[in-house]
Protein backbone atom coordinates (compact mmCIF):
# COMPACT_ATOMS: atom_id res chain seq x y z
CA UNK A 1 85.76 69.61 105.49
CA UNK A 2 82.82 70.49 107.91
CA UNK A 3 79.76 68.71 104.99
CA UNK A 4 77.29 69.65 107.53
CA UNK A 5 78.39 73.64 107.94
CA UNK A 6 78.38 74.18 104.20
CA UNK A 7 75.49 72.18 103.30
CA UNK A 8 72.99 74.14 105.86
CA UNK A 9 75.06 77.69 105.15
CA UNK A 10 74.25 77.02 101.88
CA UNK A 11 70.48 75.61 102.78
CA UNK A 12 70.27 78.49 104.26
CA UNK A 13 71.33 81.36 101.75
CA UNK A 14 68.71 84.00 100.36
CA UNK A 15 69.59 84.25 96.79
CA UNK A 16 67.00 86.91 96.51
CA UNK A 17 68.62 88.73 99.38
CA UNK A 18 72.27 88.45 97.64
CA UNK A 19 71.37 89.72 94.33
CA UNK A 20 69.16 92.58 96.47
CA UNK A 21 72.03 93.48 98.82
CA UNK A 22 75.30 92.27 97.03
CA UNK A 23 76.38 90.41 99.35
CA UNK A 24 76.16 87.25 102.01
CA UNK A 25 78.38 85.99 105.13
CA UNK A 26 77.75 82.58 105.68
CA UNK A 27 78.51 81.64 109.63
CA UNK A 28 80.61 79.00 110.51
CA UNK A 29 81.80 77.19 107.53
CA UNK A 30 85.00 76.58 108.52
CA UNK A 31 86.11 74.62 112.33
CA UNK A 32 88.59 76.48 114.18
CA UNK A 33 90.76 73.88 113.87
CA UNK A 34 90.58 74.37 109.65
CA UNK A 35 90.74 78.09 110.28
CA UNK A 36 94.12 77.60 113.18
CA UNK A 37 95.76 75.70 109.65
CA UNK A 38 94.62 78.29 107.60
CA UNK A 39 96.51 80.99 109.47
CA UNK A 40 99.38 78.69 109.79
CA UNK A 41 99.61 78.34 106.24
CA UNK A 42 99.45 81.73 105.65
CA UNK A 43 102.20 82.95 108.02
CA UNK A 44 104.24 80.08 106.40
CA UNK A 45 103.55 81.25 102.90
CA UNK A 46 104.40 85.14 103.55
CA UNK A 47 106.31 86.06 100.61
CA UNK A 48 105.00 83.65 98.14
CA UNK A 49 103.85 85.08 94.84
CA UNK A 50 100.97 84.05 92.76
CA UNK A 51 97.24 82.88 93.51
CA UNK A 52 96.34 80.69 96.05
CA UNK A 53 95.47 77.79 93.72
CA UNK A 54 99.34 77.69 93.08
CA UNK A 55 100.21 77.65 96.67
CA UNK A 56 100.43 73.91 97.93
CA UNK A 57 99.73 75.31 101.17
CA UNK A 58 96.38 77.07 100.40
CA UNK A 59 95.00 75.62 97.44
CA UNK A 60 92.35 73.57 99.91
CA UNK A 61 91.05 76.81 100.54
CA UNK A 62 90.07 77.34 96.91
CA UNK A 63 89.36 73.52 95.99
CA UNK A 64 87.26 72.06 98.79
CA UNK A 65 84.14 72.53 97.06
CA UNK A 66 82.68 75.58 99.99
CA UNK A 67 83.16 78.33 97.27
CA UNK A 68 81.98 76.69 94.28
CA UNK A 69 79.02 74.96 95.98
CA UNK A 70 77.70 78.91 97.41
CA UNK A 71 78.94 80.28 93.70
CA UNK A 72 76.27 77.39 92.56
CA UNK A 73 73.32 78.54 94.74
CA UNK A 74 74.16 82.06 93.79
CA UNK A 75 74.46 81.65 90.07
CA UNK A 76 72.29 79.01 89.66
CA UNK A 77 74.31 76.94 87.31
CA UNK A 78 76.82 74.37 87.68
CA UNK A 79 78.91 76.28 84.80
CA UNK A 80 81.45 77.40 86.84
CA UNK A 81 85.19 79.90 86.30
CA UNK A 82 88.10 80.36 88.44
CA UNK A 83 90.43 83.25 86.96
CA UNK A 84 92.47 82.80 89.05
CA UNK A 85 92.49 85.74 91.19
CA UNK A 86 93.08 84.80 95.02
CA UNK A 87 95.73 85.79 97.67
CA UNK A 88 95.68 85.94 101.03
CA UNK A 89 96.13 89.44 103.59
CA UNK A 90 98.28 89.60 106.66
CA UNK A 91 97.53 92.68 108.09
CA UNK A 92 96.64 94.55 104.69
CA UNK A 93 95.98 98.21 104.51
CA UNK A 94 92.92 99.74 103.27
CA UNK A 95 92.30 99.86 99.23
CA UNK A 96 89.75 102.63 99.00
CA UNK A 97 86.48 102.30 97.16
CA UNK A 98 86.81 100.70 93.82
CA UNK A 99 84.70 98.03 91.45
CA UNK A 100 85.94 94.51 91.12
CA UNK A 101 84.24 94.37 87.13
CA UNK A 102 86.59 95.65 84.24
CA UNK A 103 84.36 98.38 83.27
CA UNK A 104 84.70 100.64 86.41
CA UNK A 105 84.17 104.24 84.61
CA UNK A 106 81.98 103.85 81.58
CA UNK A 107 78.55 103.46 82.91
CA UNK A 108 77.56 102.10 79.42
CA UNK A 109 80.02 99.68 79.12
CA UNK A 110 78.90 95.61 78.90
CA UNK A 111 79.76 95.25 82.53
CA UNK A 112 76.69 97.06 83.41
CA UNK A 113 73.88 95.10 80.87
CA UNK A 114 73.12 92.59 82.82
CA UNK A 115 73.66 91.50 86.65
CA UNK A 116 77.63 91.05 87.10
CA UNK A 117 78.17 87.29 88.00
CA UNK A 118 81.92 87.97 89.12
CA UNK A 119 81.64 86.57 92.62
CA UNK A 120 84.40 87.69 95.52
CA UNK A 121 85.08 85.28 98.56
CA UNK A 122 86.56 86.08 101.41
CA UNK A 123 87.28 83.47 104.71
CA UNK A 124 88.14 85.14 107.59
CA UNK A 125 90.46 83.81 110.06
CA UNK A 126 90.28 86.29 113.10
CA UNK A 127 87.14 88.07 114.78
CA UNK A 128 85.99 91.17 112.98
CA UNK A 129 82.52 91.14 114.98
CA UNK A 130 84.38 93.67 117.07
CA UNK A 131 87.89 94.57 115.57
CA UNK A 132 88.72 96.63 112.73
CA UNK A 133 90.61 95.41 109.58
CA UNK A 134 88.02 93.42 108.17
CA UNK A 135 86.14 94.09 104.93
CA UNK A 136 83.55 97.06 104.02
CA UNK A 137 81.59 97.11 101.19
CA UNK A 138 78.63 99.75 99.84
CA UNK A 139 75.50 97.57 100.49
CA UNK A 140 73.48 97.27 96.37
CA UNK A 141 76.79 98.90 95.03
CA UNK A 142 77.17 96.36 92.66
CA UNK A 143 74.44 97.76 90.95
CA UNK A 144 75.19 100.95 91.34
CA UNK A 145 78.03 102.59 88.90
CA UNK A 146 79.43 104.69 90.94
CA UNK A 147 81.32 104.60 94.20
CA UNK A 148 79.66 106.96 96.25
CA UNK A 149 76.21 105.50 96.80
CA UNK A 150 75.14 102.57 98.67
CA UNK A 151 74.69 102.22 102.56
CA UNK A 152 78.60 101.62 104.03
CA UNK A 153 78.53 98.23 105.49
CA UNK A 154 81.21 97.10 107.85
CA UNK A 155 81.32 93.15 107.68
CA UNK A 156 81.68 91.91 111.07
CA UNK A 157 82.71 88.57 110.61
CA UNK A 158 84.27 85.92 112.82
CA UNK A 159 86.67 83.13 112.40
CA UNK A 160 85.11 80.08 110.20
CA UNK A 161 82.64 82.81 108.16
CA UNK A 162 82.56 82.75 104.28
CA UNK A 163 81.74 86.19 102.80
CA UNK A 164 81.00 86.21 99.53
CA UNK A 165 80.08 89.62 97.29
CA UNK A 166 79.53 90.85 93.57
């Protein structure tokens, strides 16, 4: 584990500027050499079912402490969930426009109260800085209840980023 990336990607993260925006990519977190394994491990796994926690050769990705110690700065306690929701994408295909939180519809429902604390990662093992495929999101959408509004944002990430959104 790079300490050194995480700890100053983490230094460095605008809380304000999250909750504002929805969003954060955090450059560099990973070495190319933990991001060469990564994509190793994925290519080896193709076919495997579940989450990634389950997956001997992935579950780093979700235990080394990167995610939960951003989810910390973010959230601002050390009162932390995993549901369990995590997979990996070799060459995926695009989703569409949809909320993450259970109440996607009903724009009175609990979901939309309070600020939604459901926080998405994603690590990125190829350069999206000038390639497609990568991930787009609606930049304050996760305030918004709808799916229509909200600046679209591609993420141009490279290898070794940490993206993380609500």
């Amino acid at each position: 584990m790079s300490a050194p990336a995480i700890e100053r990607a983490v230094d460095a993260l605008d809380v304000e500027k999250f909750w504002e925006r929805g969003y954060a990519i955090l450059p560099g977190v990973y070495t190319p050499e933990e991001i060469e394994a990564f994509r190793q491990a994925a290519y080896a796994s193709r076919g495997y079912g579940g989450d990634l926690l389950a997956n001997p050769k992935l579950r780093s990705v979700i235990t080394d402490g990167r995610m939960a110690a951003v989810a910390r700065k973010l959230l601002g306690t050390d009162e932390l969930f995993y549901s369990g929701d995590s997979s990996f994408t070799i060459n995926g295909t695009q989703k569409g426009w949809h909320k993450d939180n259970a109440d996607r519809v009903d724009p009175d429902a609990p979901d939309w109260a309070d600020r939604y604390t459901q926080l998405r990662f994603g690590v990125y093992c190829q350069d999206h800085s000038e390639h497609t495929g990568g991930l787009n999101l609606r930049v304050g959408s996760h305030d918004l209840r709808n799916t229509t509004e909200g600046e679209n944002l591609y993420v141009k990430t490279k290898p070794g980023d940490l993206a993380v959104w609500s």
